[in-house]
C-alpha atoms as a PDB file:
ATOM      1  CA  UNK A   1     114.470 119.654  72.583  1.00  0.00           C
ATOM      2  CA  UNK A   2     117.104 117.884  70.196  1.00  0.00           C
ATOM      3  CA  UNK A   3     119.374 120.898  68.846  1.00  0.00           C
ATOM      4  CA  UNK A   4     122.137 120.474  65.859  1.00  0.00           C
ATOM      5  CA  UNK A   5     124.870 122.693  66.836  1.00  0.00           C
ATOM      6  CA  UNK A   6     127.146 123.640  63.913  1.00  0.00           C
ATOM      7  CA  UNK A   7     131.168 124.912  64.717  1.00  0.00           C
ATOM      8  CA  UNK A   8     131.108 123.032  67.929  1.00  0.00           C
ATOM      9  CA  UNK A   9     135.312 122.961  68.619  1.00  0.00           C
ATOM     10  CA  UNK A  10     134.842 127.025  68.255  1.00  0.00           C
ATOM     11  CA  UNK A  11     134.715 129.126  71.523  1.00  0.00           C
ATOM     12  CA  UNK A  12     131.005 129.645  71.709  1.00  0.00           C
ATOM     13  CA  UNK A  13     130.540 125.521  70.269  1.00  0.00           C
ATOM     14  CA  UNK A  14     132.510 123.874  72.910  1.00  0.00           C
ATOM     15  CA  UNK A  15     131.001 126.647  75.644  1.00  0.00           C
ATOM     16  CA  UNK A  16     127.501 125.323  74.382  1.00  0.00           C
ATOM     17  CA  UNK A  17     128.336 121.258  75.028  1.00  0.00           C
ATOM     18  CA  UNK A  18     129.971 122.518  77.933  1.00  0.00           C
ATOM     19  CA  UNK A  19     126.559 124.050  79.265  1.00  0.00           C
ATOM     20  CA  UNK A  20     123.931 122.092  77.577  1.00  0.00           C
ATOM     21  CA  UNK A  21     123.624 119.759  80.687  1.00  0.00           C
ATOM     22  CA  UNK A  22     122.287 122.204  82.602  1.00  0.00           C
ATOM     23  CA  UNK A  23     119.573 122.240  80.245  1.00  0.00           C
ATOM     24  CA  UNK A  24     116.554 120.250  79.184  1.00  0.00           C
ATOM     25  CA  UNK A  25     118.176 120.296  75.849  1.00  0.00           C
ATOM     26  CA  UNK A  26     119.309 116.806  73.717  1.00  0.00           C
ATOM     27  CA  UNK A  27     123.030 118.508  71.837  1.00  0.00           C
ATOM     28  CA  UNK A  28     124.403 117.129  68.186  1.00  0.00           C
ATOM     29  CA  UNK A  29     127.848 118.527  67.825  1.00  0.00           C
ATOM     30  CA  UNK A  30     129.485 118.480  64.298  1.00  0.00           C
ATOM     31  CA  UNK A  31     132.755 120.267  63.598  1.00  0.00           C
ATOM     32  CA  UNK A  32     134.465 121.497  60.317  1.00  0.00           C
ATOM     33  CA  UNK A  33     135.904 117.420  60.306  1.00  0.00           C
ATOM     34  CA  UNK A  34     131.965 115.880  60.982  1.00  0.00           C
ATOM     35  CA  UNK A  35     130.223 118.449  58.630  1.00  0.00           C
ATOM     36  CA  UNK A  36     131.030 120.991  56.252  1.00  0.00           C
ATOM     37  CA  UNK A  37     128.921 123.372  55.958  1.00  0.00           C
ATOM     38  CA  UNK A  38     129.590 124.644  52.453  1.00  0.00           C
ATOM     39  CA  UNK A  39     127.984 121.721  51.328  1.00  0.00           C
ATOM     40  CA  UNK A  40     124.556 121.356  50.831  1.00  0.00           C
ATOM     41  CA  UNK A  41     123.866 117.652  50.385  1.00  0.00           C
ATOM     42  CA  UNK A  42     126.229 116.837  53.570  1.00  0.00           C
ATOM     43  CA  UNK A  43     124.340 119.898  55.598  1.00  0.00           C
ATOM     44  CA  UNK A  44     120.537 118.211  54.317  1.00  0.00           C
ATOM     45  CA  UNK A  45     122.050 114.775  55.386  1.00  0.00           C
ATOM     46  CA  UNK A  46     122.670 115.818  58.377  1.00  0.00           C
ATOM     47  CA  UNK A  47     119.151 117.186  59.505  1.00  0.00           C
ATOM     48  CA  UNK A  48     117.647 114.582  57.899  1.00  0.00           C
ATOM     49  CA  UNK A  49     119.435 112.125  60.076  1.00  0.00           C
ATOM     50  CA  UNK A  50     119.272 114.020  63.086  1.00  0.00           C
ATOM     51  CA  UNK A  51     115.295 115.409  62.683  1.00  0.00           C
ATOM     52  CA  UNK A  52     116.332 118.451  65.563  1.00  0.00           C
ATOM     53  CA  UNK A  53     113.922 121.005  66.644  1.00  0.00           C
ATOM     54  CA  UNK A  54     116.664 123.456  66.311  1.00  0.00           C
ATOM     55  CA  UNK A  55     119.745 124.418  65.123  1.00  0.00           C
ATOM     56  CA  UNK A  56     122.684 126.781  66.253  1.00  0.00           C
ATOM     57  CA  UNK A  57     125.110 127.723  63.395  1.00  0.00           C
ATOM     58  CA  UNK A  58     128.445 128.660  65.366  1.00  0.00           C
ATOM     59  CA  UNK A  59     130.220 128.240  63.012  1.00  0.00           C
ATOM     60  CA  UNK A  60     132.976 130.774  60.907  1.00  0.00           C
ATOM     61  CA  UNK A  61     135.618 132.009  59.395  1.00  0.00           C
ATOM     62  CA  UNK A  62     137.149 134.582  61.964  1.00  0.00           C
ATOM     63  CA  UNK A  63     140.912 135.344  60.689  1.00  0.00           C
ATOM     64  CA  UNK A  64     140.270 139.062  60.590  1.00  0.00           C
ATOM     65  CA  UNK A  65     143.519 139.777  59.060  1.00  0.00           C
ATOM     66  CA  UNK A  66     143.848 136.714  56.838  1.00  0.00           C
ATOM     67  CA  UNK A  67     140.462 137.129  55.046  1.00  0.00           C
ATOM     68  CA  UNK A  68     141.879 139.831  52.965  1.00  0.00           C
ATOM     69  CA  UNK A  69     143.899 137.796  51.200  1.00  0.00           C
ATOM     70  CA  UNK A  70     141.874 134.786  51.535  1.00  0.00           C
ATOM     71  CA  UNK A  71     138.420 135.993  50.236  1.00  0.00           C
ATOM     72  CA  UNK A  72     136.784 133.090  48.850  1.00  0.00           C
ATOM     73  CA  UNK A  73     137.234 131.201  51.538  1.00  0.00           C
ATOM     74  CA  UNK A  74     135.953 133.403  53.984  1.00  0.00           C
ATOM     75  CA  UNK A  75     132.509 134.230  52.264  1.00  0.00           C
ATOM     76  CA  UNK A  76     132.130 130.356  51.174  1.00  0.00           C
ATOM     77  CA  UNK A  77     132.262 129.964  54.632  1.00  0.00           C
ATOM     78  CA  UNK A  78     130.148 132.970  56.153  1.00  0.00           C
ATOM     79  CA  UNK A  79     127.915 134.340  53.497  1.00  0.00           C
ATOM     80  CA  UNK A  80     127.483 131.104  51.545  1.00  0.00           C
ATOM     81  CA  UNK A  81     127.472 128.465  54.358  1.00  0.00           C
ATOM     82  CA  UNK A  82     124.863 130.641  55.839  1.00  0.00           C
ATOM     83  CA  UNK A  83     122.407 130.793  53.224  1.00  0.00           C
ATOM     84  CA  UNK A  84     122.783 127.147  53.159  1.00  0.00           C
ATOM     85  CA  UNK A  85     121.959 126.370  56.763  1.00  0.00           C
ATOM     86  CA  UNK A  86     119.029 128.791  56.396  1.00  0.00           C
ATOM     87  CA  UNK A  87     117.605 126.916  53.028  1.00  0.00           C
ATOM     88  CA  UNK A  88     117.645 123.380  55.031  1.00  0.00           C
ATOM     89  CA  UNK A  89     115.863 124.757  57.914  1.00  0.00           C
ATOM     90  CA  UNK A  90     113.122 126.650  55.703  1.00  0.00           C
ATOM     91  CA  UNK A  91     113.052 122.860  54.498  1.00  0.00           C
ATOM     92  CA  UNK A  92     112.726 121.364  57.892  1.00  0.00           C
ATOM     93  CA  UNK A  93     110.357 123.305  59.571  1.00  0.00           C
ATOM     94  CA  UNK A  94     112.884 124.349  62.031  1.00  0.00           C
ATOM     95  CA  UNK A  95     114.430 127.651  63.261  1.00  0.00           C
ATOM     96  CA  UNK A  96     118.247 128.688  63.200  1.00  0.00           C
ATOM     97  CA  UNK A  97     120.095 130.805  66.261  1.00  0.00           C
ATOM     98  CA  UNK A  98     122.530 132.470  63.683  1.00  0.00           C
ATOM     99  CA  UNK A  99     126.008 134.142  65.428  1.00  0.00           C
ATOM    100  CA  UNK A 100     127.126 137.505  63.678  1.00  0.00           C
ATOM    101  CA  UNK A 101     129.431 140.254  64.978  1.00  0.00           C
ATOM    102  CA  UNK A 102     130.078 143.401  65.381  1.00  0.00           C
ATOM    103  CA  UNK A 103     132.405 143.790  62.849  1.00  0.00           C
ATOM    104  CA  UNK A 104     129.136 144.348  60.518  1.00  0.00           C
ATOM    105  CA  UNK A 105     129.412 148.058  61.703  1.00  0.00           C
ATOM    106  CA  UNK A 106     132.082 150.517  60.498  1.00  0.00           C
ATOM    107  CA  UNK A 107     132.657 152.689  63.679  1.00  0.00           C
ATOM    108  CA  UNK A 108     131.330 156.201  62.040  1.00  0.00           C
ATOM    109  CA  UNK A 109     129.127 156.402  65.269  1.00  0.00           C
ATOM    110  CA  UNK A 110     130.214 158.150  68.472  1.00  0.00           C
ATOM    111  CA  UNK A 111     127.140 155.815  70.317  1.00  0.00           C
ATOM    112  CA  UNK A 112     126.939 151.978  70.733  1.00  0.00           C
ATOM    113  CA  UNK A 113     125.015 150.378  67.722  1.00  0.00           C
ATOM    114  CA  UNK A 114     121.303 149.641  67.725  1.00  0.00           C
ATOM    115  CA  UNK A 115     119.899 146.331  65.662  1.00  0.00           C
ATOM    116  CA  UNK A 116     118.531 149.429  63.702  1.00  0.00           C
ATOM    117  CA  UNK A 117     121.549 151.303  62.740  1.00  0.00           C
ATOM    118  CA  UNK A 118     122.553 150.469  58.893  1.00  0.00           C
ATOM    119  CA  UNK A 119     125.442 147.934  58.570  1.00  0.00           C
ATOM    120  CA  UNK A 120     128.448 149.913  56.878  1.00  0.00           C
ATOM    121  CA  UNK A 121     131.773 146.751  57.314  1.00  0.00           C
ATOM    122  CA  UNK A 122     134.735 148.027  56.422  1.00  0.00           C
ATOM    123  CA  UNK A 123     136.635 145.104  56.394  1.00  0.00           C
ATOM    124  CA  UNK A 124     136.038 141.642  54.520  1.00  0.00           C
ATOM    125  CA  UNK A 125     135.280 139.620  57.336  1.00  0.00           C
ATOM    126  CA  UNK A 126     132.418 142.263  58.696  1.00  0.00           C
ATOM    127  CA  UNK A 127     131.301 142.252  54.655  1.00  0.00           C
ATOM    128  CA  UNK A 128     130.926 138.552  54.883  1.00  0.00           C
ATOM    129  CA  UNK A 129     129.607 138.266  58.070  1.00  0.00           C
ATOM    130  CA  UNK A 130     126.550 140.662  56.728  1.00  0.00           C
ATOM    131  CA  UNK A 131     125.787 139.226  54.076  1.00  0.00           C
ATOM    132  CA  UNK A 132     125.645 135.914  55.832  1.00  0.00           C
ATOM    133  CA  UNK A 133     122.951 137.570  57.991  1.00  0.00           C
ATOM    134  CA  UNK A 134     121.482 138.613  54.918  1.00  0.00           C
ATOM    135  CA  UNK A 135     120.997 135.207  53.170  1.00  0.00           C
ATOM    136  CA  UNK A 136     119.453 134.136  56.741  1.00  0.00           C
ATOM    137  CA  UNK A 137     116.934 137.169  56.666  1.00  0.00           C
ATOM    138  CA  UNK A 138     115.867 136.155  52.692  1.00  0.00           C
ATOM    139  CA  UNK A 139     115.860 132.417  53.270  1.00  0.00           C
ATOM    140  CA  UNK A 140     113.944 131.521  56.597  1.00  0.00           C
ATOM    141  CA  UNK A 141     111.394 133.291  58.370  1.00  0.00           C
ATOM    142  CA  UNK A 142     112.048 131.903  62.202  1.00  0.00           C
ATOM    143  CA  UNK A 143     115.776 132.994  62.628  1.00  0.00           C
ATOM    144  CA  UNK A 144     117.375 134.893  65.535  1.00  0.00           C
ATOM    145  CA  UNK A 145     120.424 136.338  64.703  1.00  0.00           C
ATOM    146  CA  UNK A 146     122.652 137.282  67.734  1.00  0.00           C
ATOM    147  CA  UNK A 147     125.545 139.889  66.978  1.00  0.00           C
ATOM    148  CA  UNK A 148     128.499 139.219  69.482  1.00  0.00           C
ATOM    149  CA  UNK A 149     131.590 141.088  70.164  1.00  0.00           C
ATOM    150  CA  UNK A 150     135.275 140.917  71.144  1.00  0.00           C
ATOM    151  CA  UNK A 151     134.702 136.998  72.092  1.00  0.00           C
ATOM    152  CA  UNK A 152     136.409 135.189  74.875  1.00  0.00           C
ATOM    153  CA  UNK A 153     137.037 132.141  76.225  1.00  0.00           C
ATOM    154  CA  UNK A 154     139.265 128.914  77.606  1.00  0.00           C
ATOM    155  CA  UNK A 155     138.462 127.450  74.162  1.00  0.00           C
ATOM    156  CA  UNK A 156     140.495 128.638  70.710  1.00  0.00           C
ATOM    157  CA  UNK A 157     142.577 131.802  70.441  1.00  0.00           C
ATOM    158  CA  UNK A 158     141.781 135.069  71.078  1.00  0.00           C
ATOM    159  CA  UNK A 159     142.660 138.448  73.078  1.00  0.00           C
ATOM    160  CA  UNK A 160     142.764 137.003  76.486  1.00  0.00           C
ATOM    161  CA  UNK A 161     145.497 134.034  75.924  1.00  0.00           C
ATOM    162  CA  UNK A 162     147.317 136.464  73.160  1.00  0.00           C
ATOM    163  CA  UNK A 163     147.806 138.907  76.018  1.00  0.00           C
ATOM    164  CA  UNK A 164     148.286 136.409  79.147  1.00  0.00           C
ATOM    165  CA  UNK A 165     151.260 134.753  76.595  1.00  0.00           C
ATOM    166  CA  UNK A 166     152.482 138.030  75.541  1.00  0.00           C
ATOM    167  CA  UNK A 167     152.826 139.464  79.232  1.00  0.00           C
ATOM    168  CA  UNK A 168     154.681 136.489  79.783  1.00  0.00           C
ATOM    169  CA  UNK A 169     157.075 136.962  77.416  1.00  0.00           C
ATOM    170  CA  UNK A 170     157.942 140.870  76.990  1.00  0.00           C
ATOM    171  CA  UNK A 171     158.653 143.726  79.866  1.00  0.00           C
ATOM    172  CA  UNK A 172     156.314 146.140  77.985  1.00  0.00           C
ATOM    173  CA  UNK A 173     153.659 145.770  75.424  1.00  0.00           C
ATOM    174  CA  UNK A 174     151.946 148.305  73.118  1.00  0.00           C
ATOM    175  CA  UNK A 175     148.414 148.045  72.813  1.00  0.00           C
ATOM    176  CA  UNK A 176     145.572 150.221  70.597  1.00  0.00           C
ATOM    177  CA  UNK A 177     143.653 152.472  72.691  1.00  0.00           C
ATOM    178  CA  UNK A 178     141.566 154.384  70.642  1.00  0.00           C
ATOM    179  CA  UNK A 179     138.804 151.403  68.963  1.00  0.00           C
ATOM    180  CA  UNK A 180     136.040 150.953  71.730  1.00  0.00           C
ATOM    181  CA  UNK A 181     134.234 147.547  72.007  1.00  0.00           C
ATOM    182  CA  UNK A 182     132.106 144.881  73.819  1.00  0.00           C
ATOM    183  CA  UNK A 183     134.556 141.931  75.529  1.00  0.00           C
ATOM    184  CA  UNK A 184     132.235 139.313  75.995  1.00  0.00           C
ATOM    185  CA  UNK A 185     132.680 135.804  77.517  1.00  0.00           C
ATOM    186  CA  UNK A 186     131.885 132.756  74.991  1.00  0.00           C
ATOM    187  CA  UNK A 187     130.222 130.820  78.633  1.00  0.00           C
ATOM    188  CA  UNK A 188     127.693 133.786  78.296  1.00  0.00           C
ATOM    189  CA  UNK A 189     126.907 133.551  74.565  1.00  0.00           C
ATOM    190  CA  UNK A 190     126.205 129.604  75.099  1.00  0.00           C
ATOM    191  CA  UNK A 191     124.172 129.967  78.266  1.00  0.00           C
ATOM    192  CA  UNK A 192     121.895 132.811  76.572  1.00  0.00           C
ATOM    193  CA  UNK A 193     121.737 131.193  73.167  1.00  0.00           C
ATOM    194  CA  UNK A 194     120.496 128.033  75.702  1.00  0.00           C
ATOM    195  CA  UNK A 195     118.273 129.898  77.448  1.00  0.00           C
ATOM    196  CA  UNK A 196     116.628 131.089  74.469  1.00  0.00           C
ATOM    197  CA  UNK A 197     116.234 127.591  72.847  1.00  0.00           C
ATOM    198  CA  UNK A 198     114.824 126.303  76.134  1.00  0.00           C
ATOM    199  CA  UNK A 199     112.343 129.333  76.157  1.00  0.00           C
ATOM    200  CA  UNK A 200     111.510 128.222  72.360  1.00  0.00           C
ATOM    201  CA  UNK A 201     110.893 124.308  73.594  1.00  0.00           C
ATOM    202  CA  UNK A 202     108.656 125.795  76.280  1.00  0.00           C
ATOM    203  CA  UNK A 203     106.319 128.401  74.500  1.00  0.00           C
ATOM    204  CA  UNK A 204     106.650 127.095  70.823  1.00  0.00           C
ATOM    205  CA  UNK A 205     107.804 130.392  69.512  1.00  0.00           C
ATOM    206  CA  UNK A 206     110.030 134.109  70.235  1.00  0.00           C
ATOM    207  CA  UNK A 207     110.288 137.128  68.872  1.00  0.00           C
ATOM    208  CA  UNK A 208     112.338 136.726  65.868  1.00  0.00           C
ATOM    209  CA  UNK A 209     115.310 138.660  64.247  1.00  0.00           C
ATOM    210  CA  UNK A 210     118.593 140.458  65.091  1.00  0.00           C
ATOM    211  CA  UNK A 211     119.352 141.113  68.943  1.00  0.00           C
ATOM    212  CA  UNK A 212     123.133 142.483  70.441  1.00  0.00           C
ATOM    213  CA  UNK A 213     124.426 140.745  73.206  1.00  0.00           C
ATOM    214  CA  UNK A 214     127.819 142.099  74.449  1.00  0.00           C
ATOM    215  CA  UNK A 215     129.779 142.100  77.691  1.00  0.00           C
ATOM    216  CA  UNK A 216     129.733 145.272  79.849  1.00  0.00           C
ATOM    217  CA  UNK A 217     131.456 147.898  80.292  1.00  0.00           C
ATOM    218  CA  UNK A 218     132.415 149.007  76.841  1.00  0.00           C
ATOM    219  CA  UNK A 219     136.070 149.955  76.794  1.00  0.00           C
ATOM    220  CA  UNK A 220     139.133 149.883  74.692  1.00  0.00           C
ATOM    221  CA  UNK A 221     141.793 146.987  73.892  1.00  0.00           C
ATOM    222  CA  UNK A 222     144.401 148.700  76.682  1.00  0.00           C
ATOM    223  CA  UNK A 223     141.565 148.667  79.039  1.00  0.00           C
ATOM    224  CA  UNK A 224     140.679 144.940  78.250  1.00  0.00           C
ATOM    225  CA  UNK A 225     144.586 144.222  78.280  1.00  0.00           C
ATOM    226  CA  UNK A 226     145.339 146.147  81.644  1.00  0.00           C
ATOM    227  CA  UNK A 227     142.423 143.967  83.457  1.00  0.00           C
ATOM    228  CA  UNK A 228     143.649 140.989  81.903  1.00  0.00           C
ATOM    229  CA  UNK A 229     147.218 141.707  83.348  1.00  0.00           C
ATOM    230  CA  UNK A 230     145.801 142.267  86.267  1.00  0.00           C
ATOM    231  CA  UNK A 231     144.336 139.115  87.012  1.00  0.00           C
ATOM    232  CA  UNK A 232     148.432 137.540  86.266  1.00  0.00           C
ATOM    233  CA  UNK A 233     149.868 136.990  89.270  1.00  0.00           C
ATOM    234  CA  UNK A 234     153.272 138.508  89.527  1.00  0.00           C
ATOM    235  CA  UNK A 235     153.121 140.347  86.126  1.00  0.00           C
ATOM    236  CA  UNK A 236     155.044 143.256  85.894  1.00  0.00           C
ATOM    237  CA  UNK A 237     154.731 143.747  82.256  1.00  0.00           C
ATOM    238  CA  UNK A 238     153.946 147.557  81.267  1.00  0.00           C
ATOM    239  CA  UNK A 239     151.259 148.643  79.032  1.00  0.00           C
ATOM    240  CA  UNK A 240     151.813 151.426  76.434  1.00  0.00           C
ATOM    241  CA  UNK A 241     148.770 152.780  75.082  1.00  0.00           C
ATOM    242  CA  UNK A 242     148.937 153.533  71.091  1.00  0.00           C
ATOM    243  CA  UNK A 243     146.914 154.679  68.044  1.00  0.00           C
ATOM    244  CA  UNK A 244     145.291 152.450  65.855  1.00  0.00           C
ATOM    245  CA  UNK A 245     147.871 154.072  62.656  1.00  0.00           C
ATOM    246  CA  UNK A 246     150.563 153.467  65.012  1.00  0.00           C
ATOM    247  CA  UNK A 247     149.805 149.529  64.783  1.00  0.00           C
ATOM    248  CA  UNK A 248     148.953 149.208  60.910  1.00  0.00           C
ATOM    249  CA  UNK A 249     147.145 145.856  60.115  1.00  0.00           C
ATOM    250  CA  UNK A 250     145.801 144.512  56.730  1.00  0.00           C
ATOM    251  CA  UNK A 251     142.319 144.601  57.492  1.00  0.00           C
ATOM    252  CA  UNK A 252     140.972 147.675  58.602  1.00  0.00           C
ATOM    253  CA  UNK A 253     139.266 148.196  62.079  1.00  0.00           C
ATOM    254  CA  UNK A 254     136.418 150.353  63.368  1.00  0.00           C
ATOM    255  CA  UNK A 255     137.087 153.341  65.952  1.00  0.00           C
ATOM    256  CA  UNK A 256     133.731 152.418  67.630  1.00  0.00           C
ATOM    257  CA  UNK A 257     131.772 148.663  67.174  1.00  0.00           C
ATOM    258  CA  UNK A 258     130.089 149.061  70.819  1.00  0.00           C
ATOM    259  CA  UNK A 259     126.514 147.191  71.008  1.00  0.00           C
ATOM    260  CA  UNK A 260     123.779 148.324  72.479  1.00  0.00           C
ATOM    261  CA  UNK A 261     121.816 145.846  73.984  1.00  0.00           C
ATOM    262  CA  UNK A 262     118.758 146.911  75.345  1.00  0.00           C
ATOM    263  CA  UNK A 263     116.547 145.337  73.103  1.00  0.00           C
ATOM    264  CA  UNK A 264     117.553 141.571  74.290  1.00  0.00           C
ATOM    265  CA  UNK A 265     116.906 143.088  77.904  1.00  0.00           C
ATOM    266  CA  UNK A 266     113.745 144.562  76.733  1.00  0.00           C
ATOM    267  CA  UNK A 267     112.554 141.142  74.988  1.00  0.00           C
ATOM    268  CA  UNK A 268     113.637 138.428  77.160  1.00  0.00           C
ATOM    269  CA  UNK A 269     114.939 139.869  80.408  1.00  0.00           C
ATOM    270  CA  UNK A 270     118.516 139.297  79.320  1.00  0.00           C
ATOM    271  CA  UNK A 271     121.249 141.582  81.236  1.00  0.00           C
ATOM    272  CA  UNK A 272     124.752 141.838  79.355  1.00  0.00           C
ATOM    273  CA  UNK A 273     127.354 140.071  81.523  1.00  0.00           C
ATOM    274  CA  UNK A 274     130.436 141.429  83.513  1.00  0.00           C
ATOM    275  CA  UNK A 275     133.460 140.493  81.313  1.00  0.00           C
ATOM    276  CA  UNK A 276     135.932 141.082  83.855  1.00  0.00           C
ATOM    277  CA  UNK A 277     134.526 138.898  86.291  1.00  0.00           C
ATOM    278  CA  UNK A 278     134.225 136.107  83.788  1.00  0.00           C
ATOM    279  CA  UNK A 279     138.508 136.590  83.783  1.00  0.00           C
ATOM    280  CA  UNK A 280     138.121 134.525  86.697  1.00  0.00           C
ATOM    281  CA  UNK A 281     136.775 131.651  84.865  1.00  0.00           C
ATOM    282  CA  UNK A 282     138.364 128.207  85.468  1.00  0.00           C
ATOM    283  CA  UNK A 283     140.618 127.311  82.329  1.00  0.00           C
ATOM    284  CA  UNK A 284     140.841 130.700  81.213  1.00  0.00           C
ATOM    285  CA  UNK A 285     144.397 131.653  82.335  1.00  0.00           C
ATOM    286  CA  UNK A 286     146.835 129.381  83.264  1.00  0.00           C
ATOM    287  CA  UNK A 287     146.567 128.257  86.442  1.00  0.00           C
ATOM    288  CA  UNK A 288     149.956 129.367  88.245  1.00  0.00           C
ATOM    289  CA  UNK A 289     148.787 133.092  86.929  1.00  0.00           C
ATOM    290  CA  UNK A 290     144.955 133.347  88.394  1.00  0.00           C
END
């Protein structure tokens, strides 16, 4: 199987060339330098050239904070792009694995979210991000869209290195305790979105649409920051557990985005994985401090 993977120098991308020896799988990268995928023609070119049997969009626009102020940009890049993708696989004859987030949800729910549960974002990014799943849904029949949550990885920026640097750096550190989420490791996204093309390559076909796949156990950012402080050797930074109006930010964030994943188990036998185990990764932290 020959698979065009969009976003590939993202945390999930480079996880997915990272992993794709381990499996029967042929993997085009392109970047936001090799291909643009706001652009129609250059998208078309591409699959033209490259004739896959598949292709992975991990590609978007993730600045939480910076999307309010930058709107255009980021639904050009996850609404838009999206729809895009979608129209030149309907023209293909080819699927697309399509990453969303939880951020589609707006936290009214004292229960994880089911694939069922309406969509309510109450930020730009989560707006963007669902109507990027929307264009997919309109626009191409064989789709699988896989909602994701609190991503991390050796790859990019996110919670993990923010906190590792920040422990480093400060005797004491506030951190929200009262918005409940999924941490889940960007190796496990790749491997399961892997798994699931190599299941396609074998049988021809799945069971199409939206499926959750989060890390377990649910818990707060202070939880996810104490583990993560945990695994720093000779830390002694202290963490302060605060309200989410004690730490203001410009985009608003959910009280609850927790994913409930049991239809992935139910459908292909796929567990959640252990986020804090996957701390241990290789690359992850820097090495004096694992």
């Amino acid at each position: 199987m020959k698979i065009l993977v969009c976003g590939a120098n993202g945390q999930v991308g480079s996880e997915l060339l990272g992993h794709a020896r381990d499996f029967p799988i042929e993997l085009v990268a392109t970047s936001q330098r090799e291909l643009d995928i706001s652009d129609a023609e250059a998208i078309q070119r591409h699959v033209d050239e490259q004739r896959p049997d598949l292709l992975i969009n991990a590609a978007a626009y993730t600045a939480v904070d910076k999307a309010e102020q930058d709107r255009e940009r980021c639904f050009r890049v996850n609404r838009d792009a999206s729809g895009l993708l979608a129209d030149a696989c309907a023209r293909a004859g080819i699927p697309l694995f399509h990453l969303s987030t939880d951020y589609v949800f707006g936290g009214a729910l004292d229960r994880a979210y089911r694939e069922t549960d309406p969509p309510d974002p109450i930020n730009t990014y989560g707006r963007s991000k669902w109507e990027g799943e929307q264009r997919v849904r309109e626009r191409l029949e064989q789709h699988l869209i896989l909602r994701i949550a609190w991503v991390f990885g050796p790859h990019g920026n996110n919670f993990v290195k923010t906190i590792a640097r920040l422990a480093r750096e400060h005797d004491e550190l506030n951190i929200v305790a009262d918005q409940l989420g999924s941490p889940t490791p960007a190796s496990a996204i790749a491997t399961t979105l892997l798994e699931l093309a190599s299941r396609l390559a074998g049988d021809g076909d799945l069971a199409w649409g939206t499926y959750h796949y989060a890390g377990a156990p649910d818990c707060s950012w202070h939880e996810f920051a104490r583990r993560i402080v945990e695994r720093l050797e000779g830390s002694a930074v202290k963490l302060h557990p605060i309200d989410t109006a004690t730490y203001p930010t410009p985009a608003a964030r959910a009280a609850n985005t927790r994913l409930d994943c049991s239809r992935i188990k139910e459908t292909f036998g796929i567990e959640r994985p252990d986020w804090q185990s996957a701390l241990l990764e290789p690359g992850l932290l820097p090495a004096s401090e694992t």
